[in-house]
C-alpha atoms as a PDB file:
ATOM      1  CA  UNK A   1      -7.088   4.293   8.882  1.00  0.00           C
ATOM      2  CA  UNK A   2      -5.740   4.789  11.971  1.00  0.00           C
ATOM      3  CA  UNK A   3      -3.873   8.254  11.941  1.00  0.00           C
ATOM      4  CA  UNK A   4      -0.319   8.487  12.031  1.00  0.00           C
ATOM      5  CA  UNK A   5       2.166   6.241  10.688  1.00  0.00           C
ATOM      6  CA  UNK A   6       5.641   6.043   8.656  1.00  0.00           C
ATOM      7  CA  UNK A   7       6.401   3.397   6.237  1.00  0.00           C
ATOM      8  CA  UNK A   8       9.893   3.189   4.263  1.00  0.00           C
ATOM      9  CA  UNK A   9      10.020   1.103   1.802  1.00  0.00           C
ATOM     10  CA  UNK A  10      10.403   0.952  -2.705  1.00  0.00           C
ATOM     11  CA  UNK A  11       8.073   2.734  -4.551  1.00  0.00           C
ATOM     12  CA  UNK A  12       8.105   2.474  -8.498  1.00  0.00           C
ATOM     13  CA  UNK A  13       5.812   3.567 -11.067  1.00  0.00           C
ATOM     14  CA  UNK A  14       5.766   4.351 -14.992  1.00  0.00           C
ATOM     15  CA  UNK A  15       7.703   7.390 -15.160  1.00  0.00           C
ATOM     16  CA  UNK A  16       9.615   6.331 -11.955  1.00  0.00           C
ATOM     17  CA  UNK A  17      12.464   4.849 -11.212  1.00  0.00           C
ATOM     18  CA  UNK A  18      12.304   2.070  -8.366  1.00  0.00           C
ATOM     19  CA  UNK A  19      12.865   4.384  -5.330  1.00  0.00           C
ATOM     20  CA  UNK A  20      13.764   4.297  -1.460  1.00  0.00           C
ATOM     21  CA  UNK A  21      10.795   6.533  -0.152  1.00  0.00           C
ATOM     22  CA  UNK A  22       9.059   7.617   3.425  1.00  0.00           C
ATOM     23  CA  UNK A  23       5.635   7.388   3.463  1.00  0.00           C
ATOM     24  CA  UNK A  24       4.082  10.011   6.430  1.00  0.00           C
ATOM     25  CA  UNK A  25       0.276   9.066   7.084  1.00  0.00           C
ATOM     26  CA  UNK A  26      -0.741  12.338   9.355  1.00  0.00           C
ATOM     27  CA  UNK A  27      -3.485  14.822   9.674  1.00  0.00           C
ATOM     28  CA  UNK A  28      -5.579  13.408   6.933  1.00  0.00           C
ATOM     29  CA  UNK A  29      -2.547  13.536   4.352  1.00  0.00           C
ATOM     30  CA  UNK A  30      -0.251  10.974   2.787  1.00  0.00           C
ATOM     31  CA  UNK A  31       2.306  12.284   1.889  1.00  0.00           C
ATOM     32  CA  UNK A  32       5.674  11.004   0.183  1.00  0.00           C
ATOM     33  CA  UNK A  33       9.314  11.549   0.584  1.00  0.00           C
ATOM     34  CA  UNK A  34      12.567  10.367  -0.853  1.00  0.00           C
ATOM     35  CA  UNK A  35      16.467  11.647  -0.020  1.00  0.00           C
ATOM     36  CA  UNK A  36      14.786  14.372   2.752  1.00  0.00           C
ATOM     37  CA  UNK A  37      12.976  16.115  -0.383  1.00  0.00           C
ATOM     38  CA  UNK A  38       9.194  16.048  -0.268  1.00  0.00           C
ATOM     39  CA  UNK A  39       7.883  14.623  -3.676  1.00  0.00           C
ATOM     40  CA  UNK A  40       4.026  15.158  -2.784  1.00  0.00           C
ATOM     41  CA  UNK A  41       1.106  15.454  -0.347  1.00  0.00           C
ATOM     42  CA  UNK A  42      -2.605  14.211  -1.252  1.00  0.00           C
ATOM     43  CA  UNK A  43      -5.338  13.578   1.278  1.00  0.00           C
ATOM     44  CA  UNK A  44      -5.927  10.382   2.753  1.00  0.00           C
ATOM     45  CA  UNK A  45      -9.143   9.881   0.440  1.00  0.00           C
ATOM     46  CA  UNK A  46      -7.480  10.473  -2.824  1.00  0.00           C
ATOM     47  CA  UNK A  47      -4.972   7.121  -2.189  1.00  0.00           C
ATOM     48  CA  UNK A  48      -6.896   4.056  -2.633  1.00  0.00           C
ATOM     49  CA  UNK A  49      -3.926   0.975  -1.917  1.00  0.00           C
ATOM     50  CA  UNK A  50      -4.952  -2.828  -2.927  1.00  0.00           C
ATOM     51  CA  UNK A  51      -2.807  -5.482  -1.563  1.00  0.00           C
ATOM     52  CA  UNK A  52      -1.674  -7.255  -4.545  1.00  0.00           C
ATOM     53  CA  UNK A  53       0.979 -10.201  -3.145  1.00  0.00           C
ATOM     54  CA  UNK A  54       2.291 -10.233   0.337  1.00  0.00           C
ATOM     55  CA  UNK A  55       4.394  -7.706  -0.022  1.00  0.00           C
ATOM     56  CA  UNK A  56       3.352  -5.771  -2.895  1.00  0.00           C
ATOM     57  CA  UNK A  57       0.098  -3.061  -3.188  1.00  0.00           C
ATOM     58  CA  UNK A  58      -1.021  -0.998  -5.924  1.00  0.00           C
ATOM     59  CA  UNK A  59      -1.357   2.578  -4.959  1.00  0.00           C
ATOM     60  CA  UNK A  60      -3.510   4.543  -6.852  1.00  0.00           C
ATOM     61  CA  UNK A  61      -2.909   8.518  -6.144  1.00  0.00           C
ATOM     62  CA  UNK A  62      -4.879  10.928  -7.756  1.00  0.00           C
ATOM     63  CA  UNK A  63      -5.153   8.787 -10.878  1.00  0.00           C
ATOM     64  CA  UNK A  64      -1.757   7.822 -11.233  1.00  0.00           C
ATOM     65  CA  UNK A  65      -0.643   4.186 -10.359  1.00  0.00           C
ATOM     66  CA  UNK A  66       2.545   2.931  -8.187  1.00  0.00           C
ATOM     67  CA  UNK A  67       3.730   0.254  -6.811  1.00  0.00           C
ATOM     68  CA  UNK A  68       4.878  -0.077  -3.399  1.00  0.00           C
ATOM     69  CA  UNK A  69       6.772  -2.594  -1.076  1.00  0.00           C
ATOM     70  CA  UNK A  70       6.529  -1.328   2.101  1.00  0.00           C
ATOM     71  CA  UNK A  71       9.261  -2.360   4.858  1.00  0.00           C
ATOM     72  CA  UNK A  72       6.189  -3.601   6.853  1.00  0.00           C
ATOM     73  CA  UNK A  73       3.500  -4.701   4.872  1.00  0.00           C
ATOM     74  CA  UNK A  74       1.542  -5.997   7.416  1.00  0.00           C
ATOM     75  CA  UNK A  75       1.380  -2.684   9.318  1.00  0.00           C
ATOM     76  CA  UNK A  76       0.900  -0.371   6.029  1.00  0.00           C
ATOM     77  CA  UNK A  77      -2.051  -2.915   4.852  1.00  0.00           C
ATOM     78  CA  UNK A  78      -3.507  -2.055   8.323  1.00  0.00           C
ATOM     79  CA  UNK A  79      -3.063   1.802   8.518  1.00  0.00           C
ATOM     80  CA  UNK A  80      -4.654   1.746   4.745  1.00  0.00           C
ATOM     81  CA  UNK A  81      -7.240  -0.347   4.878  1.00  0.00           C
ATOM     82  CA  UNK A  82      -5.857  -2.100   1.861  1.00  0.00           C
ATOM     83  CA  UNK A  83      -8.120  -4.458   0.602  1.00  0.00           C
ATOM     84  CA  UNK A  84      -6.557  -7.734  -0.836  1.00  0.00           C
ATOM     85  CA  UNK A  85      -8.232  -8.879  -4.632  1.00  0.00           C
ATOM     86  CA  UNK A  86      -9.406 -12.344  -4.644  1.00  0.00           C
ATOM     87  CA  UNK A  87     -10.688 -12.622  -7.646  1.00  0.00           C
ATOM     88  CA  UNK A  88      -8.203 -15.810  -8.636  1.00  0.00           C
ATOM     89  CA  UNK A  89      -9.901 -18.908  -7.721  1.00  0.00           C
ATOM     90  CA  UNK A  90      -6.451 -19.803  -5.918  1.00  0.00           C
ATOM     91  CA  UNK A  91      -3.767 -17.462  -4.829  1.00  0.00           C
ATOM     92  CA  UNK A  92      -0.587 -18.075  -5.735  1.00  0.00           C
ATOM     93  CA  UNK A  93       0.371 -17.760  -1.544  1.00  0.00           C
ATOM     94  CA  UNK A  94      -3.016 -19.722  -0.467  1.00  0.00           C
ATOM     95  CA  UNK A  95      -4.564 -16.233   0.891  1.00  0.00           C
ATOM     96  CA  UNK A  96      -7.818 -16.976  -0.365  1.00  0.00           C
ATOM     97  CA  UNK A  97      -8.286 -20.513   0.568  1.00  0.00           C
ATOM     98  CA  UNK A  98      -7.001 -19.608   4.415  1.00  0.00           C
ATOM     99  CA  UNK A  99      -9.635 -16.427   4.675  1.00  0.00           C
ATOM    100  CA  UNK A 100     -12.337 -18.992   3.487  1.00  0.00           C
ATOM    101  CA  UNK A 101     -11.262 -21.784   5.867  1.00  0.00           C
ATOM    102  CA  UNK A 102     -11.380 -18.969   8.635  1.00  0.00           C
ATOM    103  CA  UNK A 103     -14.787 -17.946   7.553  1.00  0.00           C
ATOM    104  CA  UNK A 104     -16.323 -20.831   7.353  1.00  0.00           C
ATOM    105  CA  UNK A 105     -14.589 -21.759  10.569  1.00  0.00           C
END
C-alpha cells in the first residue's frame, strides 16, 4: 500500500444501492465518499480487497462486504495490494494461465 490515492468509481453492496463513490487512501485510513458527504472512515488494515474479474474486487470492511468497480482498476489493485483468487482451474479472462506461463517463464 503505497499511501495516498483517490479512486472514483461504483460501489454496491446488500443494503446499498449501486453508487458513484470517492475512495481517499491517506494517513492509514480508507475512507469513502459519495455526493461530497462522507459515508465512512476505517483504517487501512480493517479493508481487505480481492480482485475478483478485471474490473471487479470484493471489499471486505469491517465485516461487511461490497463490491467495487473502480475507474482504474489497475491502479486501485496496486495501492491495495489486492490479491486476485485463482482457485478456478481456468479463468474466465485467461489470468491464471498467463501468471503461470510468466512463472514458469
Amino acid at each position: 500500500m503505497c499511501g495516498m490515492a483517490k479512486f472514483t468509481g461504483r460501489l454496491q453492496g446488500s443494503d446499498l444501492y449501486p453508487s458513484a463513490v470517492l475512495i481517499d487512501i491517506s494517513d492509514g485510513r480508507f475512507s469513502v465518499s459519495a455526493g461530497g458527504m462522507q459515508i465512512g472512515s476505517w483504517a487501512i488494515q480493517k479493508i481487505n480487497a480481492e480482485r475478483t474479474s478485471i474490473f471487479r474486487f470484493e471489499l471486505n470492511i469491517d465485516g461487511e462486504r461490497f463490491d467495487f468497480n473502480p475507474d482504474d482498476p489497475s491502479a486501485f489493485s496496486d495501492e491495495m495490494g489486492a490479491v486476485i483468487d485463482l482457485t478456478e482451474s481456468k479463468g474466465r479472462f485467461g489470468i491464471k494461465a498467463r501468471i503461470e506461463r510468466t512463472a514458469n517463464g
